[in-house]
PDB file of N, CA and C in Angstrom:
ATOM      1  N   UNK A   1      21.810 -14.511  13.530  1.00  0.00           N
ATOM      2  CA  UNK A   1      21.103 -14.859  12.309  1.00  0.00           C
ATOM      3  C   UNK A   1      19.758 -14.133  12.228  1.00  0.00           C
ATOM      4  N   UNK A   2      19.044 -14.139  13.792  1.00  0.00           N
ATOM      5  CA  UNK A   2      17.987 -13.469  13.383  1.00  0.00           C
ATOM      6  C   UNK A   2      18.197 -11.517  13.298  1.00  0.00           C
ATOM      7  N   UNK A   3      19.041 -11.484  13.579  1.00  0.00           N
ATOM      8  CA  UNK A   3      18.725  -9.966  12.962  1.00  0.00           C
ATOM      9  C   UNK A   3      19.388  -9.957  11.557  1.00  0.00           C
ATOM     10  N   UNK A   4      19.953 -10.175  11.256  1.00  0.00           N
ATOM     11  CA  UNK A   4      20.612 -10.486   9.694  1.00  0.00           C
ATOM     12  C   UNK A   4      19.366 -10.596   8.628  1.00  0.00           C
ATOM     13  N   UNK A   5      18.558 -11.257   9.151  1.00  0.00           N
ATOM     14  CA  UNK A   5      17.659 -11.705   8.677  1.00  0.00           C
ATOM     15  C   UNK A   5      16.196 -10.393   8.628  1.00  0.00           C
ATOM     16  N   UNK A   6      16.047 -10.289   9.486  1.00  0.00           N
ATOM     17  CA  UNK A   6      15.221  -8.592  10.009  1.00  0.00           C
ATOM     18  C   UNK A   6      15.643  -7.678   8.960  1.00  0.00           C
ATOM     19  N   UNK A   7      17.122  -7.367   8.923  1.00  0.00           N
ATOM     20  CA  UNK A   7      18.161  -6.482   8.014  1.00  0.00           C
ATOM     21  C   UNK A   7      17.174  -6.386   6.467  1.00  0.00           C
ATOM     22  N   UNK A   8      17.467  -7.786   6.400  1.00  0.00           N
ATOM     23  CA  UNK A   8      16.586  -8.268   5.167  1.00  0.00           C
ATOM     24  C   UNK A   8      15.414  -7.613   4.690  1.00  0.00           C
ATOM     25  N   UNK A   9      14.547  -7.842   5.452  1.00  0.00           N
ATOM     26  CA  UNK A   9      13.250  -8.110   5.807  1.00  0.00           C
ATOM     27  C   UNK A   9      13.033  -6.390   5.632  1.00  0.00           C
ATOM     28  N   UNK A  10      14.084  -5.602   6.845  1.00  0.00           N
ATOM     29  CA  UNK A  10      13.796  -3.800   6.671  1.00  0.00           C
ATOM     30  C   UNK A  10      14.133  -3.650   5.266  1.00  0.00           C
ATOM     31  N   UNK A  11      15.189  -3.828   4.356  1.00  0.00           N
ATOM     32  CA  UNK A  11      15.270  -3.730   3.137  1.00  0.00           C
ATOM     33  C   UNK A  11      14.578  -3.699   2.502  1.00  0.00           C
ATOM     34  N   UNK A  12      14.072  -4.967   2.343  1.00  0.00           N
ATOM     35  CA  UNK A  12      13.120  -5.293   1.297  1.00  0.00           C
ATOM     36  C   UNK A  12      11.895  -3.802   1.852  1.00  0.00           C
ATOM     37  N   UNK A  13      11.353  -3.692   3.224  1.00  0.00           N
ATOM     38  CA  UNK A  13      10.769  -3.252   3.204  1.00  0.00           C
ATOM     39  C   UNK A  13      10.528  -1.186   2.190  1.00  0.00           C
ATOM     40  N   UNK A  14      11.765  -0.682   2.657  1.00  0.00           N
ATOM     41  CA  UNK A  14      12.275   0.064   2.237  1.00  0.00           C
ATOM     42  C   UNK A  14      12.790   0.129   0.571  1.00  0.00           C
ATOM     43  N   UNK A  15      13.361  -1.154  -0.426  1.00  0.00           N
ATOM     44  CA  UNK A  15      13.576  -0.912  -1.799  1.00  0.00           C
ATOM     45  C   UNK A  15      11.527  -0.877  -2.097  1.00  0.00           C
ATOM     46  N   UNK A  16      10.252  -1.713  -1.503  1.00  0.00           N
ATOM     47  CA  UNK A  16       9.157  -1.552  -1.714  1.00  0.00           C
ATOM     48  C   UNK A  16       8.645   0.381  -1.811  1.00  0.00           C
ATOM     49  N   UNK A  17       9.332   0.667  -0.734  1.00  0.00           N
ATOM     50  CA  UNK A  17       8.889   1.928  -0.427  1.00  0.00           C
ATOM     51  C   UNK A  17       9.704   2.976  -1.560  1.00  0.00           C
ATOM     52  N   UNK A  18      10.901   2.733  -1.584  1.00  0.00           N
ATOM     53  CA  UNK A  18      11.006   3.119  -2.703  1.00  0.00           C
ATOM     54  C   UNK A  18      10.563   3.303  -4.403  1.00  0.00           C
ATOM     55  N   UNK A  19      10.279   2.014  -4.697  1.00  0.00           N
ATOM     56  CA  UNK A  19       9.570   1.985  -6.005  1.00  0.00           C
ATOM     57  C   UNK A  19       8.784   2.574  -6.109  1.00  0.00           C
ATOM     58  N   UNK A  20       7.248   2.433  -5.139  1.00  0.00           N
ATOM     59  CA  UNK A  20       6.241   2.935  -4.597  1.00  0.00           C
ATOM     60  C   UNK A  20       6.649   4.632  -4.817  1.00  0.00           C
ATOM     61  N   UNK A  21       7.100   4.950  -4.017  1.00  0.00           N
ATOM     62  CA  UNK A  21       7.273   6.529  -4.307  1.00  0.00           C
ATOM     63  C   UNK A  21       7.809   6.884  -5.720  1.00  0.00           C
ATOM     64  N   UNK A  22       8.902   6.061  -6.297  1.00  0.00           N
ATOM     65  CA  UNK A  22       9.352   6.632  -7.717  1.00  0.00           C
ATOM     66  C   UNK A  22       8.034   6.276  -8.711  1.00  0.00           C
ATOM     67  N   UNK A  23       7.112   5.573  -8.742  1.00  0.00           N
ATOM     68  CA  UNK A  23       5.687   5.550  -9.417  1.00  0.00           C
ATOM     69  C   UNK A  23       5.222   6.544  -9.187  1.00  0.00           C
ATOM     70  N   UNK A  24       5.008   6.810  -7.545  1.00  0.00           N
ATOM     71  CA  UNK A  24       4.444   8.045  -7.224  1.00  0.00           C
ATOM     72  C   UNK A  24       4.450   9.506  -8.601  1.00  0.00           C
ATOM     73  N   UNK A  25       6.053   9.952  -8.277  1.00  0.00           N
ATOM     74  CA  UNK A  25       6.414  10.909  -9.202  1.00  0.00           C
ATOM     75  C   UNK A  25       6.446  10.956 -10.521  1.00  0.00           C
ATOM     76  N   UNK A  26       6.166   9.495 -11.304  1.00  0.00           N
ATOM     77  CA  UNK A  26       5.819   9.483 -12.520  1.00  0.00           C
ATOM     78  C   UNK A  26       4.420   9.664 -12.947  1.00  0.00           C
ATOM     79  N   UNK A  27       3.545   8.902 -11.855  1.00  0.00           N
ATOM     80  CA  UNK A  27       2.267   9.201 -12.166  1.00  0.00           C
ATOM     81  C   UNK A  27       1.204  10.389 -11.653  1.00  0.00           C
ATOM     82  N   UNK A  28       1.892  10.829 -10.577  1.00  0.00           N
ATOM     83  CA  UNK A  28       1.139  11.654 -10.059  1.00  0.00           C
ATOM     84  C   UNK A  28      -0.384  11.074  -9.036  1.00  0.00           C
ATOM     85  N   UNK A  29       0.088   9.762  -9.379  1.00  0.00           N
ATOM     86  CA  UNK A  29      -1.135   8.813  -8.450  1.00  0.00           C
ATOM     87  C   UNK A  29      -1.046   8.825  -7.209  1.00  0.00           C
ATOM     88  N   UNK A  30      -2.118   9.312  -5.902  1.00  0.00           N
ATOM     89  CA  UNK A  30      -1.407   8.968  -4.593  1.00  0.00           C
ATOM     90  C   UNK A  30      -1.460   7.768  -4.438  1.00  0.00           C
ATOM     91  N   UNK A  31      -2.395   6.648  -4.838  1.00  0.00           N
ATOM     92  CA  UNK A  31      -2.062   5.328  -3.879  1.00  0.00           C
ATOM     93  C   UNK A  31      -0.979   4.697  -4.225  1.00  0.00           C
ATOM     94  N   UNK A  32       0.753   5.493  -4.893  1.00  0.00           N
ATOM     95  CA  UNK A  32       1.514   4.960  -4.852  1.00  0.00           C
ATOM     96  C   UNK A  32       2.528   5.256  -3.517  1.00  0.00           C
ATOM     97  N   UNK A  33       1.695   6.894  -3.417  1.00  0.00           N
ATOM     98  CA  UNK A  33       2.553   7.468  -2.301  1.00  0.00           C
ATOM     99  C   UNK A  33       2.017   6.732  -0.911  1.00  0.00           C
ATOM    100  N   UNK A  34       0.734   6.502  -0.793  1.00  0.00           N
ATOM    101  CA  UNK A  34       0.244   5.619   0.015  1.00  0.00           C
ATOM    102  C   UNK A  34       0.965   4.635   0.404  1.00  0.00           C
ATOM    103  N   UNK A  35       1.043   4.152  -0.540  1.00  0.00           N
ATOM    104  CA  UNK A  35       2.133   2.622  -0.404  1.00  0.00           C
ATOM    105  C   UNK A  35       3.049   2.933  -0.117  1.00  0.00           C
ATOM    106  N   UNK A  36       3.886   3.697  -0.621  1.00  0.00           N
ATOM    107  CA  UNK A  36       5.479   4.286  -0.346  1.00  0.00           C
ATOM    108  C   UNK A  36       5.226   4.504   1.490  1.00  0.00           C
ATOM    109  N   UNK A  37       4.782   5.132   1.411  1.00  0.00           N
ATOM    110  CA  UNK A  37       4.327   5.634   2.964  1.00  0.00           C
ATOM    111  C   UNK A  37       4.163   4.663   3.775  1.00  0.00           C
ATOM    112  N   UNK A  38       3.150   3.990   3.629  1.00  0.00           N
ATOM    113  CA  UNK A  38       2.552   2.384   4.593  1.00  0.00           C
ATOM    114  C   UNK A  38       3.941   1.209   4.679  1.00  0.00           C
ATOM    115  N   UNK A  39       4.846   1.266   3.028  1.00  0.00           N
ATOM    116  CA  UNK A  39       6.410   0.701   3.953  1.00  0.00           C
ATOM    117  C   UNK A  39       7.497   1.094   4.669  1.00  0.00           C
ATOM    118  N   UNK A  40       7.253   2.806   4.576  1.00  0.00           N
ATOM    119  CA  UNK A  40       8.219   2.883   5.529  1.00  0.00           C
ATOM    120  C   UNK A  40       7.745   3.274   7.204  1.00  0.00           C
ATOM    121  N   UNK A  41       6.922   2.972   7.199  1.00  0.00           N
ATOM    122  CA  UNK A  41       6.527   2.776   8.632  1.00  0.00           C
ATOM    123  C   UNK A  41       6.390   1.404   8.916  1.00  0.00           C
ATOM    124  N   UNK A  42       6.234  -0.173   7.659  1.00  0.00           N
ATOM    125  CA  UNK A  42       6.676  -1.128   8.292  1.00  0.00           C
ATOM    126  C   UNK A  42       8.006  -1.065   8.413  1.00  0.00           C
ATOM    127  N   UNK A  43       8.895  -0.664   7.948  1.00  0.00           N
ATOM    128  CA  UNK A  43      10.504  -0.535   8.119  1.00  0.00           C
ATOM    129  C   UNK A  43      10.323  -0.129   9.293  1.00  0.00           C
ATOM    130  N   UNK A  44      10.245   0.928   9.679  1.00  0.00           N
ATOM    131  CA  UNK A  44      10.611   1.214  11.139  1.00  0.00           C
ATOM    132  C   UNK A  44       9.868   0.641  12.106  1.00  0.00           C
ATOM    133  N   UNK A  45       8.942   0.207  12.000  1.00  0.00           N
ATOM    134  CA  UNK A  45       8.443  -0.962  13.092  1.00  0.00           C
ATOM    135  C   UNK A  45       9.493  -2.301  13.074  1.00  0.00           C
ATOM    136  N   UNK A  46       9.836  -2.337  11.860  1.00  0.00           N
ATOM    137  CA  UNK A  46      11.118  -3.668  11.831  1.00  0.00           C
ATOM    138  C   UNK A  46      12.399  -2.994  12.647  1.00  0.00           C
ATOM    139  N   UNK A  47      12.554  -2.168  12.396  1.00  0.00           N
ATOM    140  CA  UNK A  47      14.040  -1.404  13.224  1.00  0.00           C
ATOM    141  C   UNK A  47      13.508  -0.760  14.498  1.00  0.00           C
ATOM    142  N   UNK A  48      12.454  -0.750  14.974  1.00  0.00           N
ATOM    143  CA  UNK A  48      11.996  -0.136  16.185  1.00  0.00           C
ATOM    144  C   UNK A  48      11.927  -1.530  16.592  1.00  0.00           C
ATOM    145  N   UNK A  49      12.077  -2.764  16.783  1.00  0.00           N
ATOM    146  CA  UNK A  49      11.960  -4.238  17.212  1.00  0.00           C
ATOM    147  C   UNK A  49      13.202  -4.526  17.410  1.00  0.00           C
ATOM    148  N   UNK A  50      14.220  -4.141  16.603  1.00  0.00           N
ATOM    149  CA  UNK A  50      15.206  -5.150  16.599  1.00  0.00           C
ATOM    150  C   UNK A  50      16.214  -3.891  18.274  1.00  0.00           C
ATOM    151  N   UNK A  51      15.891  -2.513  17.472  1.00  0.00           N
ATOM    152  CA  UNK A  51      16.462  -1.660  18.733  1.00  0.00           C
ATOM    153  C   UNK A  51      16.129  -1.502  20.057  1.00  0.00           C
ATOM    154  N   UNK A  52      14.810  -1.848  20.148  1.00  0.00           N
ATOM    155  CA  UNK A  52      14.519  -2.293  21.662  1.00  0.00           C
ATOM    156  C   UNK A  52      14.229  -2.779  21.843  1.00  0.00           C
ATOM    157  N   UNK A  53      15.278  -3.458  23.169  1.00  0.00           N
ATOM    158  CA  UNK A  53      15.008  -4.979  23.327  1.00  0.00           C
ATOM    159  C   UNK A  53      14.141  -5.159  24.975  1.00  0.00           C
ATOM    160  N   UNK A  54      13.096  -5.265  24.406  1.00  0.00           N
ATOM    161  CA  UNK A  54      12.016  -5.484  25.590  1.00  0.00           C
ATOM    162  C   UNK A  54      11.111  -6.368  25.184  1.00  0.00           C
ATOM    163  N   UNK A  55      10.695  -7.122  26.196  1.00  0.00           N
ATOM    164  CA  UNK A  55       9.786  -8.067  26.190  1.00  0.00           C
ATOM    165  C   UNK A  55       8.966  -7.897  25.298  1.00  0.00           C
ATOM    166  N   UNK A  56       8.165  -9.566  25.230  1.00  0.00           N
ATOM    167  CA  UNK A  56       6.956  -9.514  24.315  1.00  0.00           C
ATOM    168  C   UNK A  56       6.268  -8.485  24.988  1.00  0.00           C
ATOM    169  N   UNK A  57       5.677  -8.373  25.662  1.00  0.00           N
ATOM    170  CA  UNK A  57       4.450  -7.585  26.758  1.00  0.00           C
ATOM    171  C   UNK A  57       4.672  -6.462  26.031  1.00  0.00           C
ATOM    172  N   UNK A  58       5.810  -5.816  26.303  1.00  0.00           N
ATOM    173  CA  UNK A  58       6.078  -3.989  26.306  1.00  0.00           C
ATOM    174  C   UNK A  58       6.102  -3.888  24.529  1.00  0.00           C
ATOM    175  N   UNK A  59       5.755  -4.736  24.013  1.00  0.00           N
ATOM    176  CA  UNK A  59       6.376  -4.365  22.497  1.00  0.00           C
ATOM    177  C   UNK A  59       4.924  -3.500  21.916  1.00  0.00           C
ATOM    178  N   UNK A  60       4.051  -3.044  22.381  1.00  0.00           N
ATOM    179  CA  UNK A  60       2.750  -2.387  22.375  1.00  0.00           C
ATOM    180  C   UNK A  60       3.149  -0.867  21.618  1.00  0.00           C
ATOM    181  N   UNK A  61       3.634  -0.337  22.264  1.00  0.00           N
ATOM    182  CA  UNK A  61       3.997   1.204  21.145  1.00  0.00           C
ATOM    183  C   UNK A  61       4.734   0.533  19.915  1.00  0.00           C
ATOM    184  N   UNK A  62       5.711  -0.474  19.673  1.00  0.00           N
ATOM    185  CA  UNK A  62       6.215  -0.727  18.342  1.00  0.00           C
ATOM    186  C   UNK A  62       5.247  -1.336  17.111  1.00  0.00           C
ATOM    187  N   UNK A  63       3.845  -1.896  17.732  1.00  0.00           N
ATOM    188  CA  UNK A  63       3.293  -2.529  16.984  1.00  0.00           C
ATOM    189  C   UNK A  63       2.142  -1.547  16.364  1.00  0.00           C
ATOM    190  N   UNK A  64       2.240   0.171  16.941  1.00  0.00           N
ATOM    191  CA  UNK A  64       1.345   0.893  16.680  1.00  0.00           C
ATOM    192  C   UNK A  64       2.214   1.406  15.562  1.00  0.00           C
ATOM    193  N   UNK A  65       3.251   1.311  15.303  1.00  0.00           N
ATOM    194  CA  UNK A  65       3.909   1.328  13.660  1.00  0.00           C
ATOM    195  C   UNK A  65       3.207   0.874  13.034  1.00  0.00           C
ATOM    196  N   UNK A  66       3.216  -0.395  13.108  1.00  0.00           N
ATOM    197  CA  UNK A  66       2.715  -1.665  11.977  1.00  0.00           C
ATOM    198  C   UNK A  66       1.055  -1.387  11.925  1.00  0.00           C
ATOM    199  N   UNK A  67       0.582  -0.901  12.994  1.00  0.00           N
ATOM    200  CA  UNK A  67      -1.071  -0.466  12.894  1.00  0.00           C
ATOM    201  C   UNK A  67      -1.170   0.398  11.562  1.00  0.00           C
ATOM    202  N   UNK A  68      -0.504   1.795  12.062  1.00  0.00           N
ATOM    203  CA  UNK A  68      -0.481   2.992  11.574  1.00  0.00           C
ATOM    204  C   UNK A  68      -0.505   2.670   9.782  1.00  0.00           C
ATOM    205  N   UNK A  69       0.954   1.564   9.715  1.00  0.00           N
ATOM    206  CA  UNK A  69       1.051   1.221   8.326  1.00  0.00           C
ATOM    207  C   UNK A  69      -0.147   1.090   7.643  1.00  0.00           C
ATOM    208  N   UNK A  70      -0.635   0.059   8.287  1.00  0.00           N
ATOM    209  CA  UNK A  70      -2.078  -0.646   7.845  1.00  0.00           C
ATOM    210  C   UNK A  70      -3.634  -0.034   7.186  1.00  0.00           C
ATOM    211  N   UNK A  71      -3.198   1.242   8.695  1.00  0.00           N
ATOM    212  CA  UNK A  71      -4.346   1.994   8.036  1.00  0.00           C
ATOM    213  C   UNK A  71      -4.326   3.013   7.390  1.00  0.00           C
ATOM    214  N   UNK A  72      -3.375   3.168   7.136  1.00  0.00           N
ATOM    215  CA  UNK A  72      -3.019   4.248   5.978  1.00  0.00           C
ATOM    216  C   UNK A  72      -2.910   3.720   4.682  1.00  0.00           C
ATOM    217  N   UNK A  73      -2.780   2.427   4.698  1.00  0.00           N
ATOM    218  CA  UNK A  73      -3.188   1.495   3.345  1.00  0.00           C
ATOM    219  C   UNK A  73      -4.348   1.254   3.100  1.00  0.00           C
ATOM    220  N   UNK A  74      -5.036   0.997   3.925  1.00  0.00           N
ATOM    221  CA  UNK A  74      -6.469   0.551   3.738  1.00  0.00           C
ATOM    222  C   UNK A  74      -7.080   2.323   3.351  1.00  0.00           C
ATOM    223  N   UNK A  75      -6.482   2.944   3.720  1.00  0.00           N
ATOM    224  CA  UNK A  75      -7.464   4.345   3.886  1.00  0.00           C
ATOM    225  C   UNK A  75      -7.056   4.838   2.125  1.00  0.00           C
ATOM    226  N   UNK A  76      -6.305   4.761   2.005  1.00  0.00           N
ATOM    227  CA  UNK A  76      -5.637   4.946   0.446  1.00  0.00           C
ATOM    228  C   UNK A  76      -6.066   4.109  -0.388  1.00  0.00           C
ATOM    229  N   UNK A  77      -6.499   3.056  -0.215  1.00  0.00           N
ATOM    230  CA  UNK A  77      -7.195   1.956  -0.993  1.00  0.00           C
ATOM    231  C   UNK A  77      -8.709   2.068  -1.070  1.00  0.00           C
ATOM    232  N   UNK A  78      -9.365   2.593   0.034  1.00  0.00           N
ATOM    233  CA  UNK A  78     -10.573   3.097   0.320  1.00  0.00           C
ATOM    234  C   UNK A  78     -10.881   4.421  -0.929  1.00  0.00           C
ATOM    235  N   UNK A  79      -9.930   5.645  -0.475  1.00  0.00           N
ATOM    236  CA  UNK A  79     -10.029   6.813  -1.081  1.00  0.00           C
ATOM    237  C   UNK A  79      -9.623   6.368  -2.909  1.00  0.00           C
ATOM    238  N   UNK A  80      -8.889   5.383  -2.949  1.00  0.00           N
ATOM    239  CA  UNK A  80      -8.604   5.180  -4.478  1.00  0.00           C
ATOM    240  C   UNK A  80      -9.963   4.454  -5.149  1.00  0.00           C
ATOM    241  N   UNK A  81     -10.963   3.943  -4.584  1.00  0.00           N
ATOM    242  CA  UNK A  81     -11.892   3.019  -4.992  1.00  0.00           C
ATOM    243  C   UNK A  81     -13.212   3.719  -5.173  1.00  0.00           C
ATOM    244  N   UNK A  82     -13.556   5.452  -3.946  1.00  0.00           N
ATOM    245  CA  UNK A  82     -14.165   5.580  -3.848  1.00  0.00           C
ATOM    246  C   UNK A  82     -14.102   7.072  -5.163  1.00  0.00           C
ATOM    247  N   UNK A  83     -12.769   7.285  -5.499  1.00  0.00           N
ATOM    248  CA  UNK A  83     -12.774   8.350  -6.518  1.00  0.00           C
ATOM    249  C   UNK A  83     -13.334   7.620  -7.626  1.00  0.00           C
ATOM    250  N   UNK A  84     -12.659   6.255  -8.155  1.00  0.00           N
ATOM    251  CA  UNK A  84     -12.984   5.854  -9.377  1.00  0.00           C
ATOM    252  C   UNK A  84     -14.244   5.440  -9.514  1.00  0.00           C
ATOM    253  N   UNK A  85     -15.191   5.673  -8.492  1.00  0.00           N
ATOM    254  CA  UNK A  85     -16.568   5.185  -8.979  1.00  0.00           C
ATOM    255  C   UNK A  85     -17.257   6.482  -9.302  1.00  0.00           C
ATOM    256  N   UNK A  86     -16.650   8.360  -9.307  1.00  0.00           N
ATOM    257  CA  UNK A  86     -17.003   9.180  -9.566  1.00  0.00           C
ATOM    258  C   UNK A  86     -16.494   9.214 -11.176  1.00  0.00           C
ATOM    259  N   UNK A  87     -15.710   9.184 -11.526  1.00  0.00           N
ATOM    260  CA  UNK A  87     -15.196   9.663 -12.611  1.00  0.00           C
ATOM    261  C   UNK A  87     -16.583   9.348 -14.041  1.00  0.00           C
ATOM    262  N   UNK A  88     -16.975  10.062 -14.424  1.00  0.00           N
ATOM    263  CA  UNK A  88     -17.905   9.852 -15.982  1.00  0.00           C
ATOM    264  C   UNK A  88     -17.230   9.380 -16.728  1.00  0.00           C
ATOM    265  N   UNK A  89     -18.131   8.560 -17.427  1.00  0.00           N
ATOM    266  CA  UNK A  89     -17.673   7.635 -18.376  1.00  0.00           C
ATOM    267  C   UNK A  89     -17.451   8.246 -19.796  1.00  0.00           C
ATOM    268  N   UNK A  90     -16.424   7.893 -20.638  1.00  0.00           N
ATOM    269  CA  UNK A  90     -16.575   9.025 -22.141  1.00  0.00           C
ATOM    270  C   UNK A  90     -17.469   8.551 -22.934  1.00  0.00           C
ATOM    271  N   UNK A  91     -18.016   9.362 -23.615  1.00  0.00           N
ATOM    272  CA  UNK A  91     -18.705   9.414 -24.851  1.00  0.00           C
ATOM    273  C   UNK A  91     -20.289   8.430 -24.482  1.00  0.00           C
ATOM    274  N   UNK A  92     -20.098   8.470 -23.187  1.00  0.00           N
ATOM    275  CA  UNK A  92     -21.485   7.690 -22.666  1.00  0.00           C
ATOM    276  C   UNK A  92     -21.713   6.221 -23.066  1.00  0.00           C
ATOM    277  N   UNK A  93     -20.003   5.637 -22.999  1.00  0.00           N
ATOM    278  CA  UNK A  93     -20.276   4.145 -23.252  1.00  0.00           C
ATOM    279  C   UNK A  93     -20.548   3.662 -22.188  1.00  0.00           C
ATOM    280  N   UNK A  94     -21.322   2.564 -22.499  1.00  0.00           N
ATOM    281  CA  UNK A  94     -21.769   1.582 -21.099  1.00  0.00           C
ATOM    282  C   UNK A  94     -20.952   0.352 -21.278  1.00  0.00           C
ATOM    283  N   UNK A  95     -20.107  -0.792 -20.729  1.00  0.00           N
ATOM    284  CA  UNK A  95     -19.278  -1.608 -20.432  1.00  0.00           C
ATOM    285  C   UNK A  95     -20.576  -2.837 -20.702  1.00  0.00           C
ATOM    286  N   UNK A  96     -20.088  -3.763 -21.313  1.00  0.00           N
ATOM    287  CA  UNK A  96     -21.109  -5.205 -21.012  1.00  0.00           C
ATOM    288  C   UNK A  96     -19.977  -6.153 -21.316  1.00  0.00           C
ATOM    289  N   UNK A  97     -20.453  -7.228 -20.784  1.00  0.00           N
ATOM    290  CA  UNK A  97     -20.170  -8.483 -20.626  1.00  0.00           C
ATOM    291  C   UNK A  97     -19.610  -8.984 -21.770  1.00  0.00           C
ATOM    292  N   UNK A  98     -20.622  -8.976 -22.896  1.00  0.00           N
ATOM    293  CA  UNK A  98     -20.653  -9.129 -23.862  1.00  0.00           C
ATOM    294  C   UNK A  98     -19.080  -8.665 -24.862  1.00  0.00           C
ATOM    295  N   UNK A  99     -17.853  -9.902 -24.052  1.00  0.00           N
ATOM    296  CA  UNK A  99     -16.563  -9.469 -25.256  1.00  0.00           C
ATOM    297  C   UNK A  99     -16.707  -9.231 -26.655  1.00  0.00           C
ATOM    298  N   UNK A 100     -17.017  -9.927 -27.587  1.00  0.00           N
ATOM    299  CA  UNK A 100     -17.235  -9.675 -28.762  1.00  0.00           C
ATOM    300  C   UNK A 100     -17.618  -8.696 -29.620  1.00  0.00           C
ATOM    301  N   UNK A 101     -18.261  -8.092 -29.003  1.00  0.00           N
ATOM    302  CA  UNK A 101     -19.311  -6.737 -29.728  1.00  0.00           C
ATOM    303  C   UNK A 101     -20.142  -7.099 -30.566  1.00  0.00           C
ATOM    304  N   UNK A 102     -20.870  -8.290 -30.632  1.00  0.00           N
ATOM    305  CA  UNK A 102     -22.317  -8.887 -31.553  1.00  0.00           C
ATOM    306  C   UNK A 102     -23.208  -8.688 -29.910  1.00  0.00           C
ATOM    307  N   UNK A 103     -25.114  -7.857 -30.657  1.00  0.00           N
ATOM    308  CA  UNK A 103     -25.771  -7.543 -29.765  1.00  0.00           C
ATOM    309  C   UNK A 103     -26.446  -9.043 -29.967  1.00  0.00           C
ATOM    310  N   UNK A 104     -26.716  -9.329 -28.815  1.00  0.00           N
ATOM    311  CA  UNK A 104     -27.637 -10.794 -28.752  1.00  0.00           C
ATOM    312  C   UNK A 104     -28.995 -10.647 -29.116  1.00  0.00           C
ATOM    313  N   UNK A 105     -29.328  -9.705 -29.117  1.00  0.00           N
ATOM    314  CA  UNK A 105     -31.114  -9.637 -29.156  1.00  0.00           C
ATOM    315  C   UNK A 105     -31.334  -8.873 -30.834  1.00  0.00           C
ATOM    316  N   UNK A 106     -31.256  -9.257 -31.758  1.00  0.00           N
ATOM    317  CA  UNK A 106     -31.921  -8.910 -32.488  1.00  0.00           C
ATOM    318  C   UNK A 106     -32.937  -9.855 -33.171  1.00  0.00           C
TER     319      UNK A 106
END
């Protein structure tokens, strides 16, 4: 049951990684490829677990999958946050609070 279940679990991980990449190629965005990327290295940390069967202790190189995933997400999430605070704004609008569009101070 429990690998049946893992099976699962790599799936899911992998149809994620999929979507992720088919966004990718529509948008031309990397933090989709990011993502695409960061699940299929949890997939294979899920199938690098279930194929070797060694102790808790030794499971240390399989969990540097699941690291790797991690920070290649965070690093893509980093690089996606730190472009959009470059980009100029058009026509030199400034954003306020203010939903409505009535100025308060006249």
């Amino acid at each position: 049951m429990l690998m049946f279940l893992s099976g699962m679990v790599t799936a899911g991980f992998l149809v994620a990684a999929a979507f992720f990449l088919r966004f990718w190629q529509r948008t031309g965005d990397t933090l989709f490829a990011v993502l695409g990327v960061s699940f299929v290295f949890f997939a294979l940390s899920q199938v690098a677990t279930l194929a070797v069967d060694a102790p808790q202790d030794d499971r240390t190189a399989i969990f540097l999958l699941r690291l790797i995933g991690f920070v290649i997400l965070l690093a893509g999430i980093v690089a996606k946050n730190m472009t959009r605070g470059r980009q100029p704004r058009r026509n030199g609008e400034i954003k306020s609070n203010n939903s409505s569009g009535a100025s308060s101070g006249t």
